[in-house]
PDB file of N, CA and C in Angstrom:
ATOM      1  N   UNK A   1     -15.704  19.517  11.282  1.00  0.00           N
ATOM      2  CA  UNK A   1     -14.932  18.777  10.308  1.00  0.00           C
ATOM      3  C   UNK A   1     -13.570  18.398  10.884  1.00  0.00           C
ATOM      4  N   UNK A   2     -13.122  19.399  11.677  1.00  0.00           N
ATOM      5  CA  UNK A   2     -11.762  19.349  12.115  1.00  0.00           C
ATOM      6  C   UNK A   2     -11.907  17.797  13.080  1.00  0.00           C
ATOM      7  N   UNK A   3     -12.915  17.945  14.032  1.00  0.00           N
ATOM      8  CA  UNK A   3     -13.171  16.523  14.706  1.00  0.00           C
ATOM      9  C   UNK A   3     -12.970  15.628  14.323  1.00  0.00           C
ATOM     10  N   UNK A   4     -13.636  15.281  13.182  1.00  0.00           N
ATOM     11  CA  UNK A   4     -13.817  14.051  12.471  1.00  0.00           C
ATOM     12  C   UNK A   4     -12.922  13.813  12.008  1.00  0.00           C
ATOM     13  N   UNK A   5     -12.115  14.560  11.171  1.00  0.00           N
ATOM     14  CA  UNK A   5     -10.795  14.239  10.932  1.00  0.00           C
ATOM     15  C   UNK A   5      -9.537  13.705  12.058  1.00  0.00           C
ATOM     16  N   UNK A   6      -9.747  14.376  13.458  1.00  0.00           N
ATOM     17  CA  UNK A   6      -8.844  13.514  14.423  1.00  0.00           C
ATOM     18  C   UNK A   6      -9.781  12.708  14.787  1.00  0.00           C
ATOM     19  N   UNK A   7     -10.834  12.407  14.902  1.00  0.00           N
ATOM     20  CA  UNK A   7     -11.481  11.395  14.901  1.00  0.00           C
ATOM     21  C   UNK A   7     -10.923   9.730  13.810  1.00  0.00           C
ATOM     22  N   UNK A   8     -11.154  10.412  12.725  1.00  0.00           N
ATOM     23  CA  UNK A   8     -10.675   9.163  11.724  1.00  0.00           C
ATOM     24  C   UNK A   8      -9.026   8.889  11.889  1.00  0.00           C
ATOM     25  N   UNK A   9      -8.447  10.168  12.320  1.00  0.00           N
ATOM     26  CA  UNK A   9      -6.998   9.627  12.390  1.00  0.00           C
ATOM     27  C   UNK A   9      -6.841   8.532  13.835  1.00  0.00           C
ATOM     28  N   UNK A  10      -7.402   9.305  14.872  1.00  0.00           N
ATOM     29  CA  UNK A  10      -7.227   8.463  16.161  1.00  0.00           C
ATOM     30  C   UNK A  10      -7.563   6.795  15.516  1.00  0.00           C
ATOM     31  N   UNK A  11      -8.721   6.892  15.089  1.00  0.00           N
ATOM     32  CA  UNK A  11      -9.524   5.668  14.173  1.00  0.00           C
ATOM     33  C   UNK A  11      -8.223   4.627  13.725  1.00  0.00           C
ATOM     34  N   UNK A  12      -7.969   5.523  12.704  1.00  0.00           N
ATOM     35  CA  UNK A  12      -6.858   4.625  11.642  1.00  0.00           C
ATOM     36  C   UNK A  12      -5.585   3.785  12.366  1.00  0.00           C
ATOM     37  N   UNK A  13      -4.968   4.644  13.812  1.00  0.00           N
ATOM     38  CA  UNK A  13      -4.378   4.401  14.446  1.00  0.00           C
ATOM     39  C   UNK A  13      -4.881   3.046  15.310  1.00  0.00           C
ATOM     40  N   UNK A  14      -6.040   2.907  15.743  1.00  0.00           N
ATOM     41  CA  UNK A  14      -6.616   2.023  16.739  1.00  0.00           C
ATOM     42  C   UNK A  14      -6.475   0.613  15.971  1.00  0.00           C
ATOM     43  N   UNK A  15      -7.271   1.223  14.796  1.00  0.00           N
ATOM     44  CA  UNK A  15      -7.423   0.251  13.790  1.00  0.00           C
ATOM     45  C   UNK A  15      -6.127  -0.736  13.328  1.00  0.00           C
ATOM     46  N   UNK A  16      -5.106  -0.042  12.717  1.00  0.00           N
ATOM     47  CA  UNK A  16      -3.893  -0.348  12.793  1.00  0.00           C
ATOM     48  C   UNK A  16      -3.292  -1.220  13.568  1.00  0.00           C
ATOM     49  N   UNK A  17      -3.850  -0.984  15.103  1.00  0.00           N
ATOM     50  CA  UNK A  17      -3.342  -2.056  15.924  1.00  0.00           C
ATOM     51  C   UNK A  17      -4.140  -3.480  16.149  1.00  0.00           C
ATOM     52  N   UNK A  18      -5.290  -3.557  15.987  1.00  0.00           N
ATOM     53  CA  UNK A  18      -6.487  -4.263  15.720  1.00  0.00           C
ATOM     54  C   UNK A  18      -6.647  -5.091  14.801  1.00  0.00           C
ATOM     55  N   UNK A  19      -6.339  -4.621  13.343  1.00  0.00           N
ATOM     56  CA  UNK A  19      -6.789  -5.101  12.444  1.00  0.00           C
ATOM     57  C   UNK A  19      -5.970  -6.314  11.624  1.00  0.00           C
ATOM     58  N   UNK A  20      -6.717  -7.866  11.897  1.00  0.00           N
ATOM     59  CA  UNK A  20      -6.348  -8.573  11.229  1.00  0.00           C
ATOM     60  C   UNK A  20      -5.047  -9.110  10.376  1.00  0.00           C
ATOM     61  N   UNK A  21      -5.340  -7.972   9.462  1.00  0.00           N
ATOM     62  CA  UNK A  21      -4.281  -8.214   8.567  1.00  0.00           C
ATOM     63  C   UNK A  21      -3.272  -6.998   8.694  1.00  0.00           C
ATOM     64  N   UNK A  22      -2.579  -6.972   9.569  1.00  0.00           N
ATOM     65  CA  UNK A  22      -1.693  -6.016   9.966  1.00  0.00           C
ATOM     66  C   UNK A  22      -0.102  -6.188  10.189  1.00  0.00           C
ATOM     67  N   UNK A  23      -0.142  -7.596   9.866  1.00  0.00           N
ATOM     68  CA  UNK A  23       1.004  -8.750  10.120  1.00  0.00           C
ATOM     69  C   UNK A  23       1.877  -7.684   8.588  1.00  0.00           C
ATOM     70  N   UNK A  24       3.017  -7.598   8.834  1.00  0.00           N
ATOM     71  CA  UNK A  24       3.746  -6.784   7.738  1.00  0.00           C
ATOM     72  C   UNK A  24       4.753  -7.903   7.097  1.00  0.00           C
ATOM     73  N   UNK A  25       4.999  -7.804   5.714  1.00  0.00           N
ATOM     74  CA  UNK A  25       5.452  -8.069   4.803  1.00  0.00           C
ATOM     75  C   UNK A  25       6.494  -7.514   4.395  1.00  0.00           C
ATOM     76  N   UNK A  26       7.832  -8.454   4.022  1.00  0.00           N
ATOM     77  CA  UNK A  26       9.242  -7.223   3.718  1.00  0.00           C
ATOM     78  C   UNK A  26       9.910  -8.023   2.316  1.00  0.00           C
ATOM     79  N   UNK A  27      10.241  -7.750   1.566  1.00  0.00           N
ATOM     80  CA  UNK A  27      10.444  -7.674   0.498  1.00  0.00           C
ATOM     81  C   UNK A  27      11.864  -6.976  -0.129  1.00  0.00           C
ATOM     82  N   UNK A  28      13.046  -7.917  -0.485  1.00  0.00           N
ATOM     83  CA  UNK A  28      14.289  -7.354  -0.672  1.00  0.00           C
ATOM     84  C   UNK A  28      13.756  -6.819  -1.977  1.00  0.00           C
ATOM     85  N   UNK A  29      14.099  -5.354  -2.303  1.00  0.00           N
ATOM     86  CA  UNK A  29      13.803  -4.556  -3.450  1.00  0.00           C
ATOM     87  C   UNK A  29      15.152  -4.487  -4.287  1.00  0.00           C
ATOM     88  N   UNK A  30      16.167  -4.259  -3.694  1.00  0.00           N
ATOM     89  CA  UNK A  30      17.409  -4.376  -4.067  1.00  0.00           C
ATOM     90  C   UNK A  30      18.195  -4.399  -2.546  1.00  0.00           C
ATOM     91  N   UNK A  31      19.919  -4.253  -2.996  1.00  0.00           N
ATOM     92  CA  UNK A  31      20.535  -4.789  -1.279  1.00  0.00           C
ATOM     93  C   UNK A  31      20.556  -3.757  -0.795  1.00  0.00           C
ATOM     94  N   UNK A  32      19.993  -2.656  -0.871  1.00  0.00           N
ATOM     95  CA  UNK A  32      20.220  -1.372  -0.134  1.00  0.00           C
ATOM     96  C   UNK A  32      19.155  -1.077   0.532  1.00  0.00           C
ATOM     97  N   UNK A  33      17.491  -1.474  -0.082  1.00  0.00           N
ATOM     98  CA  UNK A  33      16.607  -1.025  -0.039  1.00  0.00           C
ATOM     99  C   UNK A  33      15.636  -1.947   0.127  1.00  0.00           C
ATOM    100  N   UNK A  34      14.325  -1.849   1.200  1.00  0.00           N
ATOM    101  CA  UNK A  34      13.621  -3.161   1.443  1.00  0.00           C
ATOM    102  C   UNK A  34      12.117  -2.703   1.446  1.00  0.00           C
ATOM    103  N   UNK A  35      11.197  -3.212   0.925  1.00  0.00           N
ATOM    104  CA  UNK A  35       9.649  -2.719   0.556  1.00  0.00           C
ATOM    105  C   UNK A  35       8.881  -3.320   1.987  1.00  0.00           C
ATOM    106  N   UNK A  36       7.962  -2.804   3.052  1.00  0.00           N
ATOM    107  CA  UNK A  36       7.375  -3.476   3.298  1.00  0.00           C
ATOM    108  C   UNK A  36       5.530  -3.199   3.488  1.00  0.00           C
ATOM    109  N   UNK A  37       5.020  -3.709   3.937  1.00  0.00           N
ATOM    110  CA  UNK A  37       3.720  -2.964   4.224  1.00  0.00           C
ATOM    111  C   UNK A  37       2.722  -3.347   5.289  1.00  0.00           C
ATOM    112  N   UNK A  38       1.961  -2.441   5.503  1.00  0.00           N
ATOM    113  CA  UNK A  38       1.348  -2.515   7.232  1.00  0.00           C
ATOM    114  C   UNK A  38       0.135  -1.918   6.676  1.00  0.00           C
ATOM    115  N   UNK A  39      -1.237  -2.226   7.206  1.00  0.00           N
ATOM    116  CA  UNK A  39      -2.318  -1.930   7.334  1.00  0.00           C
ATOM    117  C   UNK A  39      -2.363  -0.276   8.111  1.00  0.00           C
ATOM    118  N   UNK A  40      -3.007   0.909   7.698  1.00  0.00           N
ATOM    119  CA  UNK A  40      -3.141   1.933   9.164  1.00  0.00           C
ATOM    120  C   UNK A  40      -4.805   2.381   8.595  1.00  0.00           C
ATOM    121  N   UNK A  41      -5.515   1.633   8.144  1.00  0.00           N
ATOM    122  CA  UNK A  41      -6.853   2.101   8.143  1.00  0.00           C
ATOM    123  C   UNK A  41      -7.601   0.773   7.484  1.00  0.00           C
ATOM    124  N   UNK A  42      -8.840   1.182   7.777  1.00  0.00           N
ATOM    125  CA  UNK A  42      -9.568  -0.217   7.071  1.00  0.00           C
ATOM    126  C   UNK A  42     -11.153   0.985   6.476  1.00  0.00           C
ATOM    127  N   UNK A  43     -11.129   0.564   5.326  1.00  0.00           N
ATOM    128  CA  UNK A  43     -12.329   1.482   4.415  1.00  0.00           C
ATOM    129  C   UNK A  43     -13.479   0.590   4.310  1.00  0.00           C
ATOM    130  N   UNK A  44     -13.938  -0.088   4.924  1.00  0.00           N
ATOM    131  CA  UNK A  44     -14.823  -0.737   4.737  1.00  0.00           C
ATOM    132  C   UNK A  44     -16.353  -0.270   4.846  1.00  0.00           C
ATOM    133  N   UNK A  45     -15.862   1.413   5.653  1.00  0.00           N
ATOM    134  CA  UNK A  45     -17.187   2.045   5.322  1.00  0.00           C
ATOM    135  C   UNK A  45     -17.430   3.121   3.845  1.00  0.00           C
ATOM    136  N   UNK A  46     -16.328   2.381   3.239  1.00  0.00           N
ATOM    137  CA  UNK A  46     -15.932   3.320   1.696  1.00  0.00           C
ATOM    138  C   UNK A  46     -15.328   4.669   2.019  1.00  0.00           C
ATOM    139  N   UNK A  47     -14.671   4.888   3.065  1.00  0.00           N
ATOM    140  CA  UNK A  47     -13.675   5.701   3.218  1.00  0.00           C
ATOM    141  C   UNK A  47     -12.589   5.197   2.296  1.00  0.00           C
ATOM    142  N   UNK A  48     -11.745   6.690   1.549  1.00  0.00           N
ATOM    143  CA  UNK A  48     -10.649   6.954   1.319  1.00  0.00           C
ATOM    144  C   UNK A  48      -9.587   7.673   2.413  1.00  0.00           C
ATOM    145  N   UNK A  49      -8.780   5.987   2.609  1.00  0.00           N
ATOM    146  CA  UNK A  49      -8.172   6.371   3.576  1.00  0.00           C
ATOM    147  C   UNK A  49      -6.725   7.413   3.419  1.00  0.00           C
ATOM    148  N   UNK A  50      -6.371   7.205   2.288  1.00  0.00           N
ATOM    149  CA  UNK A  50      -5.282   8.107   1.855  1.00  0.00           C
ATOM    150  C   UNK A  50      -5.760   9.502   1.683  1.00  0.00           C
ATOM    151  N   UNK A  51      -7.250   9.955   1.250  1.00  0.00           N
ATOM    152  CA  UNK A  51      -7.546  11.231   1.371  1.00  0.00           C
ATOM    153  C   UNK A  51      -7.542  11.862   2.624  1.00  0.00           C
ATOM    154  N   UNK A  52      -7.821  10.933   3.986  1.00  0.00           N
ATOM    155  CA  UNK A  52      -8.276  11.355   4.892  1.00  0.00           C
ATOM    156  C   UNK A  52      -6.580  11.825   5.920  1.00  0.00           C
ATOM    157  N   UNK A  53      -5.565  10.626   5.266  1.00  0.00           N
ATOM    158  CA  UNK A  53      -4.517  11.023   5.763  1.00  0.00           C
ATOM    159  C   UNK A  53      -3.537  12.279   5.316  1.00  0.00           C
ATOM    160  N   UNK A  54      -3.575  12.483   3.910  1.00  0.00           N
ATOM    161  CA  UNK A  54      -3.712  13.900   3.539  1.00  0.00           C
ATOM    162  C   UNK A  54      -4.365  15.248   3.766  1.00  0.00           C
ATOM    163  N   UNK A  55      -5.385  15.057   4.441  1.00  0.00           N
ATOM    164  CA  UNK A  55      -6.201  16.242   5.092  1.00  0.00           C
ATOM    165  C   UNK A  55      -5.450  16.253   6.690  1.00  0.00           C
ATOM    166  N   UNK A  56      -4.900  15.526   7.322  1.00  0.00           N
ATOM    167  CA  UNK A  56      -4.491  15.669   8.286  1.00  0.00           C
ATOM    168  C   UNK A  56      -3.634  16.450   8.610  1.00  0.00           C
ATOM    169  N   UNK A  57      -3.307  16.743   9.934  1.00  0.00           N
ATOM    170  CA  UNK A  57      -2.382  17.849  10.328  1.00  0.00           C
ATOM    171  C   UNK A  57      -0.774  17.118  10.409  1.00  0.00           C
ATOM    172  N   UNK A  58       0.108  17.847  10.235  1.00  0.00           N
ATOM    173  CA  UNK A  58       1.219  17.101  10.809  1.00  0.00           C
ATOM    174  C   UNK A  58       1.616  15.961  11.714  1.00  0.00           C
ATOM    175  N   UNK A  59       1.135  16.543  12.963  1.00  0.00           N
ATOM    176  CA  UNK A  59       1.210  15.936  14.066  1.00  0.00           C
ATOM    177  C   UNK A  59       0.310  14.293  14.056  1.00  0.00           C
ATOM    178  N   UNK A  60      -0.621  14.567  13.354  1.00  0.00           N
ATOM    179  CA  UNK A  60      -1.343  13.464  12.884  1.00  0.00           C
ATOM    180  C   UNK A  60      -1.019  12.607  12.365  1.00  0.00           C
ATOM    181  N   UNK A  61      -0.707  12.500  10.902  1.00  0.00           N
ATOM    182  CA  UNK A  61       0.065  11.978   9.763  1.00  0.00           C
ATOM    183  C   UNK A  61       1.163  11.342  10.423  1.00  0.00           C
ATOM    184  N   UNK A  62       1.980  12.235  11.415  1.00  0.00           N
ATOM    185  CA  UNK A  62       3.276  11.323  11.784  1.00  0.00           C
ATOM    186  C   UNK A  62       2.837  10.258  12.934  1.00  0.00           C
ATOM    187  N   UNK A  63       2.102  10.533  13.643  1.00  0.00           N
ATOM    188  CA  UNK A  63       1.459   9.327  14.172  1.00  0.00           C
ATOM    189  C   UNK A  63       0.945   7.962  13.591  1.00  0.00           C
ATOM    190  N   UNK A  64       0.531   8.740  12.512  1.00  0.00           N
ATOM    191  CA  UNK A  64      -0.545   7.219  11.854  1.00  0.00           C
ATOM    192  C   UNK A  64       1.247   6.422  11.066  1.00  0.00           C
ATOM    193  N   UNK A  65       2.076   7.641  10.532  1.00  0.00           N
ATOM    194  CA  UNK A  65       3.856   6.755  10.046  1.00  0.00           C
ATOM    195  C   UNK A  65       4.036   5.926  10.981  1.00  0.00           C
ATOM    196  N   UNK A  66       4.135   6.418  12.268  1.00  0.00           N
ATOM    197  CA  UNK A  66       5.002   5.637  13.415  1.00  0.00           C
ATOM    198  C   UNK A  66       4.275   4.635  13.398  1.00  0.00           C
ATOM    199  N   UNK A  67       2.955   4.587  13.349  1.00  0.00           N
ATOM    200  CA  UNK A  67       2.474   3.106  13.783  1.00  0.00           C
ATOM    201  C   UNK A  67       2.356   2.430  12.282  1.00  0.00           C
ATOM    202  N   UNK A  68       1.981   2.382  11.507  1.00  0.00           N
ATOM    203  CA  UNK A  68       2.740   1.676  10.439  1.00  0.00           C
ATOM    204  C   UNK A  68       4.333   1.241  10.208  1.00  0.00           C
ATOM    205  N   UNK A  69       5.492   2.083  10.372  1.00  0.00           N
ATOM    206  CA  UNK A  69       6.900   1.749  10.155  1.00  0.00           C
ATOM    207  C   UNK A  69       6.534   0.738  11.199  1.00  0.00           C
ATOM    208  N   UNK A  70       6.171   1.104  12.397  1.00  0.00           N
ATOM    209  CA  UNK A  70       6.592  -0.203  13.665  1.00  0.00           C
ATOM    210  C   UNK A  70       5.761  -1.306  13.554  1.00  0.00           C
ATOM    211  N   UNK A  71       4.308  -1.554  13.140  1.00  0.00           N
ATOM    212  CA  UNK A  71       3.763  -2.232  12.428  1.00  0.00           C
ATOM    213  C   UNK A  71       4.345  -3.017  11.265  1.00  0.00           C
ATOM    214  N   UNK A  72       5.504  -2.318  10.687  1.00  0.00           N
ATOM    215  CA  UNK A  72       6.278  -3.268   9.181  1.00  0.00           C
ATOM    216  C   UNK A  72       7.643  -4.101  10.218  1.00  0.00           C
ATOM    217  N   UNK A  73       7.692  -3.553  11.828  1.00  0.00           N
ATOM    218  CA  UNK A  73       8.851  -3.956  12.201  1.00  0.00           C
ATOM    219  C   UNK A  73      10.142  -3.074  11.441  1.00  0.00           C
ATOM    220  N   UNK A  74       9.842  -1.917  11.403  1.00  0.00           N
ATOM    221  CA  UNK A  74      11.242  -1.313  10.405  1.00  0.00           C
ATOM    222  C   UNK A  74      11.347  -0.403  11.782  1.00  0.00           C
ATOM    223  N   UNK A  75      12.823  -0.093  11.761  1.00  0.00           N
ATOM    224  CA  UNK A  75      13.157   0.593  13.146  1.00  0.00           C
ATOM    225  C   UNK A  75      12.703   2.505  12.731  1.00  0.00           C
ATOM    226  N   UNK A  76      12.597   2.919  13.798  1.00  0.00           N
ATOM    227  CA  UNK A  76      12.106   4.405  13.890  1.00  0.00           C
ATOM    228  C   UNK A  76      11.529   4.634  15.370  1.00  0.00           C
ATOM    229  N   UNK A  77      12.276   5.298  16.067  1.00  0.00           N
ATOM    230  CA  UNK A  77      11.852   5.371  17.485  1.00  0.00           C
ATOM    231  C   UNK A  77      10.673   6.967  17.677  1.00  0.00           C
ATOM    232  N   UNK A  78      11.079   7.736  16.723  1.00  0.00           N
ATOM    233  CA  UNK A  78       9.919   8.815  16.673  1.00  0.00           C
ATOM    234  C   UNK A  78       9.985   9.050  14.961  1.00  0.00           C
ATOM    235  N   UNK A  79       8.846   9.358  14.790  1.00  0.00           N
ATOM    236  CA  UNK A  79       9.101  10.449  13.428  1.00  0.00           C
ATOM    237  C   UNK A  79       8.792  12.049  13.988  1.00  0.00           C
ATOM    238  N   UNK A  80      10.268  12.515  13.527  1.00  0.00           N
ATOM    239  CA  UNK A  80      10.605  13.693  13.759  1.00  0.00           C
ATOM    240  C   UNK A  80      10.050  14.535  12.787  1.00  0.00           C
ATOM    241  N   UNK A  81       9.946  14.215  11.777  1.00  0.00           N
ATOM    242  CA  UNK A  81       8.590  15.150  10.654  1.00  0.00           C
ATOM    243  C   UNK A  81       8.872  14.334   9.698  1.00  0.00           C
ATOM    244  N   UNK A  82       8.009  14.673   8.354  1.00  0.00           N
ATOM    245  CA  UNK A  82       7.540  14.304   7.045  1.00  0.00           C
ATOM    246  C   UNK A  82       7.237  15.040   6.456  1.00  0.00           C
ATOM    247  N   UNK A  83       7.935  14.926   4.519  1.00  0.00           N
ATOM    248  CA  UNK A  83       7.601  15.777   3.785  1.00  0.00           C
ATOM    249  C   UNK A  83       6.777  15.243   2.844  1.00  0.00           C
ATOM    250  N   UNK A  84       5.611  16.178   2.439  1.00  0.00           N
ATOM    251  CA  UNK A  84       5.215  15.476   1.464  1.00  0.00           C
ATOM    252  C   UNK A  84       6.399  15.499   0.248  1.00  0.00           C
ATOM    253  N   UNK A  85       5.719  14.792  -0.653  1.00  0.00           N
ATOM    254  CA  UNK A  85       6.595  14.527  -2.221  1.00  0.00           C
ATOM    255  C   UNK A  85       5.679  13.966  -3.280  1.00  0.00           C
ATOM    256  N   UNK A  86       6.380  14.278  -4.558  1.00  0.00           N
ATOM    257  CA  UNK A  86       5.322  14.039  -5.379  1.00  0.00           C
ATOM    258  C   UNK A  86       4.830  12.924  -5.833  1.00  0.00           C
ATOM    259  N   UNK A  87       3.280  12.575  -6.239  1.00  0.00           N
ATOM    260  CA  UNK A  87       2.439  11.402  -5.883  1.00  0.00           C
ATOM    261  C   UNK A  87       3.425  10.307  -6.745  1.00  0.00           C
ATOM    262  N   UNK A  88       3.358   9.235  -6.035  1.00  0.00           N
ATOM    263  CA  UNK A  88       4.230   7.984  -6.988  1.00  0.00           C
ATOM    264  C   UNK A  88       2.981   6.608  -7.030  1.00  0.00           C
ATOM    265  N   UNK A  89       2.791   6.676  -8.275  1.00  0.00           N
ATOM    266  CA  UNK A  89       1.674   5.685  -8.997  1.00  0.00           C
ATOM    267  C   UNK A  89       0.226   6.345  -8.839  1.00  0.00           C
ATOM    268  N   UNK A  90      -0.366   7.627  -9.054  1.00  0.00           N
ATOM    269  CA  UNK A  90      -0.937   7.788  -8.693  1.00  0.00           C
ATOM    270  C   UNK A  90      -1.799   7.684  -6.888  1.00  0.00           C
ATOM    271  N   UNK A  91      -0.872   7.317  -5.912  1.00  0.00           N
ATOM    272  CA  UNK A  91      -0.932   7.178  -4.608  1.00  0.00           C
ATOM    273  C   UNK A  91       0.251   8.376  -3.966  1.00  0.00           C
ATOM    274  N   UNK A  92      -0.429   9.609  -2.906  1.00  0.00           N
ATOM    275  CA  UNK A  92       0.311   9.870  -2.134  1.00  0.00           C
ATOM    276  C   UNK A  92       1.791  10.112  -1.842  1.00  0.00           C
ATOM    277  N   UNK A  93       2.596  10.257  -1.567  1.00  0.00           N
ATOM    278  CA  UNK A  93       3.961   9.962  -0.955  1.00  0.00           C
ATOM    279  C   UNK A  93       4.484  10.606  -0.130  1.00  0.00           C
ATOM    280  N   UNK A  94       5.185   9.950   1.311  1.00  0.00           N
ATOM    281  CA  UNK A  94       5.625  11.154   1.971  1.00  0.00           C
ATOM    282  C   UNK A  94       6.913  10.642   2.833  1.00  0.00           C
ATOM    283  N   UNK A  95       7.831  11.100   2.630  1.00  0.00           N
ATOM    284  CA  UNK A  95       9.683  10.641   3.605  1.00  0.00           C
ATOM    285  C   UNK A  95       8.954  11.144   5.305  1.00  0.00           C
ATOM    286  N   UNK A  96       9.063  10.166   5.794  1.00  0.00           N
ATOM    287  CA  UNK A  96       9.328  10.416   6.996  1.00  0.00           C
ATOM    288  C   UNK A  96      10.407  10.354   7.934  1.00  0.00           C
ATOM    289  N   UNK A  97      10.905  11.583   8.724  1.00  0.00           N
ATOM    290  CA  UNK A  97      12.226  11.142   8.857  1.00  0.00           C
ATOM    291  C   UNK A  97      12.149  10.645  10.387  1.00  0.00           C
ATOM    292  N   UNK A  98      12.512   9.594  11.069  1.00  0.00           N
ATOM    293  CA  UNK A  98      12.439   9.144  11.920  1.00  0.00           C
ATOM    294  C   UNK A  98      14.211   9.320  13.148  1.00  0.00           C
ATOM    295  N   UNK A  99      13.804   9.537  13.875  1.00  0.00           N
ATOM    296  CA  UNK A  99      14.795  10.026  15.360  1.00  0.00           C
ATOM    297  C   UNK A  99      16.051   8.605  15.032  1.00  0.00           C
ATOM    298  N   UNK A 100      17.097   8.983  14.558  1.00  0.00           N
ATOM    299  CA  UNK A 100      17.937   8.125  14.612  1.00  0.00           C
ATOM    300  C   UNK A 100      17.639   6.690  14.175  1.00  0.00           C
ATOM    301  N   UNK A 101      17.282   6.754  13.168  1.00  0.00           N
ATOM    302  CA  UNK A 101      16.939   5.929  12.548  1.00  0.00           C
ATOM    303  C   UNK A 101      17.016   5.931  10.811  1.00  0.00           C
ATOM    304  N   UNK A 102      17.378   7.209  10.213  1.00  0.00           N
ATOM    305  CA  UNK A 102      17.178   7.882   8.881  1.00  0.00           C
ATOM    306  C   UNK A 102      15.632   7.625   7.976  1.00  0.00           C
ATOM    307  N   UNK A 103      15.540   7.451   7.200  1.00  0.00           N
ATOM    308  CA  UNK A 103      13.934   8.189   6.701  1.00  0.00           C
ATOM    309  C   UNK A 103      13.599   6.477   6.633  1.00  0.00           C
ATOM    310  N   UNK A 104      12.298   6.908   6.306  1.00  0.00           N
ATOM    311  CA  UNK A 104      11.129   5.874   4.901  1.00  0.00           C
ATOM    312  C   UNK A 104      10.321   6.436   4.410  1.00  0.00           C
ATOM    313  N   UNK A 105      10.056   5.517   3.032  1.00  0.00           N
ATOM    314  CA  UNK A 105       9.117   6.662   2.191  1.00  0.00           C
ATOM    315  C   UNK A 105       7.833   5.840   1.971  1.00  0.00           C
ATOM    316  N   UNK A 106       6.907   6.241   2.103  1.00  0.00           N
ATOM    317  CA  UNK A 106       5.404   5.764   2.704  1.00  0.00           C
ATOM    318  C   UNK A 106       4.311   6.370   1.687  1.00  0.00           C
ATOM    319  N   UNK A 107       3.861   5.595   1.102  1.00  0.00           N
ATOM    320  CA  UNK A 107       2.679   5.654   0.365  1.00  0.00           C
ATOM    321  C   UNK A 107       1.377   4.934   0.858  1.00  0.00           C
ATOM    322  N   UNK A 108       0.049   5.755   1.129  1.00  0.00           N
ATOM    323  CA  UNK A 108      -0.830   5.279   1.235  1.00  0.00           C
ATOM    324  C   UNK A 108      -2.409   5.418   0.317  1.00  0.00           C
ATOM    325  N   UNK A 109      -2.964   4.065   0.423  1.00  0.00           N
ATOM    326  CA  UNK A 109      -3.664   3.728  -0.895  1.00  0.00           C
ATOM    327  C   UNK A 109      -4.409   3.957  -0.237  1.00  0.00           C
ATOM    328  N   UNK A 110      -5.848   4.096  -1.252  1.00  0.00           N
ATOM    329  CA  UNK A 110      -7.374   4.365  -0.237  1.00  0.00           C
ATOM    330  C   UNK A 110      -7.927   3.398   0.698  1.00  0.00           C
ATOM    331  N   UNK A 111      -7.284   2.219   0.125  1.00  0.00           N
ATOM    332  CA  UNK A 111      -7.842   0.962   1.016  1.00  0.00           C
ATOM    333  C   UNK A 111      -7.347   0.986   2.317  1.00  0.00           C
ATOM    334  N   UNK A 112      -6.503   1.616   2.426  1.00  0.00           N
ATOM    335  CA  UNK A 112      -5.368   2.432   3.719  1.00  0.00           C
ATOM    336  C   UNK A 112      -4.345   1.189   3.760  1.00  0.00           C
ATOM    337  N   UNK A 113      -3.930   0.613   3.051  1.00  0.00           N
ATOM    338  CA  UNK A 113      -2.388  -0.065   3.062  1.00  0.00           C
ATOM    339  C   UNK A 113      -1.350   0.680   3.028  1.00  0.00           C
ATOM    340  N   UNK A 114      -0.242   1.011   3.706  1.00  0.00           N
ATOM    341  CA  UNK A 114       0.803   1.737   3.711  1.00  0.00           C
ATOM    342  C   UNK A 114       2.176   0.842   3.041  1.00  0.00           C
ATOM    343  N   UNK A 115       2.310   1.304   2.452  1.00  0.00           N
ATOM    344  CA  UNK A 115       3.435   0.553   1.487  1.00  0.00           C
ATOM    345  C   UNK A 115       4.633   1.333   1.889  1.00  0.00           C
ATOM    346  N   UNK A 116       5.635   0.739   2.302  1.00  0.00           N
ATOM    347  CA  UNK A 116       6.663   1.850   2.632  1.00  0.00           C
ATOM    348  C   UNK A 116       8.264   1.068   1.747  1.00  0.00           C
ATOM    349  N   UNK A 117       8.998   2.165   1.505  1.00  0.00           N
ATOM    350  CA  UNK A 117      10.742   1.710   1.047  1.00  0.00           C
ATOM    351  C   UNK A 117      11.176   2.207   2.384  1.00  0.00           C
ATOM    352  N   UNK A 118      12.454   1.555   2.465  1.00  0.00           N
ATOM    353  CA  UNK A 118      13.450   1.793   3.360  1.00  0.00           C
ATOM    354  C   UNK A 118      14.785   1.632   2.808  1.00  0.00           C
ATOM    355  N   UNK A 119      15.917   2.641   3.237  1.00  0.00           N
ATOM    356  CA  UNK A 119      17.165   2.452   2.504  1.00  0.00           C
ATOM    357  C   UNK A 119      18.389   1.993   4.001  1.00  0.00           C
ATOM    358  N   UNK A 120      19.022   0.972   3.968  1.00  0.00           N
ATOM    359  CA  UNK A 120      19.695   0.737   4.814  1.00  0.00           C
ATOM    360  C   UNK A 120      21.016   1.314   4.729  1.00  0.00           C
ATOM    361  N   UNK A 121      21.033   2.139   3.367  1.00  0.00           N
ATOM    362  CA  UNK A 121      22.716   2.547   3.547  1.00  0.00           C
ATOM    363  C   UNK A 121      22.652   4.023   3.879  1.00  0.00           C
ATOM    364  N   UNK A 122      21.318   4.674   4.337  1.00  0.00           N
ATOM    365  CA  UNK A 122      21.428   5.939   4.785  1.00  0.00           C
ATOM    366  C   UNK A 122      21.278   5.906   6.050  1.00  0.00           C
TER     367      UNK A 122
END
């Protein structure tokens, strides 16, 4: 089980870079704060991709962040860890805090779209 799970994460990651619609979207939310979103899985075999990124290990999870934030084009040169937090809209949530760069907060849906906020005044 443990396999398959870095299996699907390596996956989500590949995928991420691959996939189509991966072109990211940014969205002024207010002037502090900017929405954008990046593809890091594709369910087309009816995977839940947000379950699968929740079963993951740390080290995992912050991999599949990094390539989404850099995928939205939002700066983050590592993610230095992530906490989870509690689910927002029924989806996931988790701050990732990225190496000199300060956080984003990243929600992912089963369809594996990563929706992320970013705050520019932190």
């Amino acid at each position: 089980m443990t396999t398959r799970i870095l299996l699907a994460g390596l996956a989500l990651v590949a995928l991420a870079g691959c996939n189509k619609g991966s072109e990211a979207t940014g969205n002024a939310v207010a002037d502090t704060a900017t929405e954008s979103n990046a593809v890091v899985g594709n369910d087309s075999e009816g995977n839940n991709v947000a379950a699968q990124v929740v079963a993951m290990n740390d080290a995992q999870r912050n991999v599949v962040f990094i390539r989404a934030i850099l995928d939205a084009k939002l700066p983050c040169e590592h993610v230095e860890s992530s906490q989870r937090l509690p689910d927002q809209d029924g989806l996931p949530l988790w701050r990732a805090n990225c190496k000199g760069a300060g956080s984003h907060m990243i929600t992912i849906t089963p369809g594996g779209e990563a929706r992320i906020v970013s705050r520019t005044d932190r």
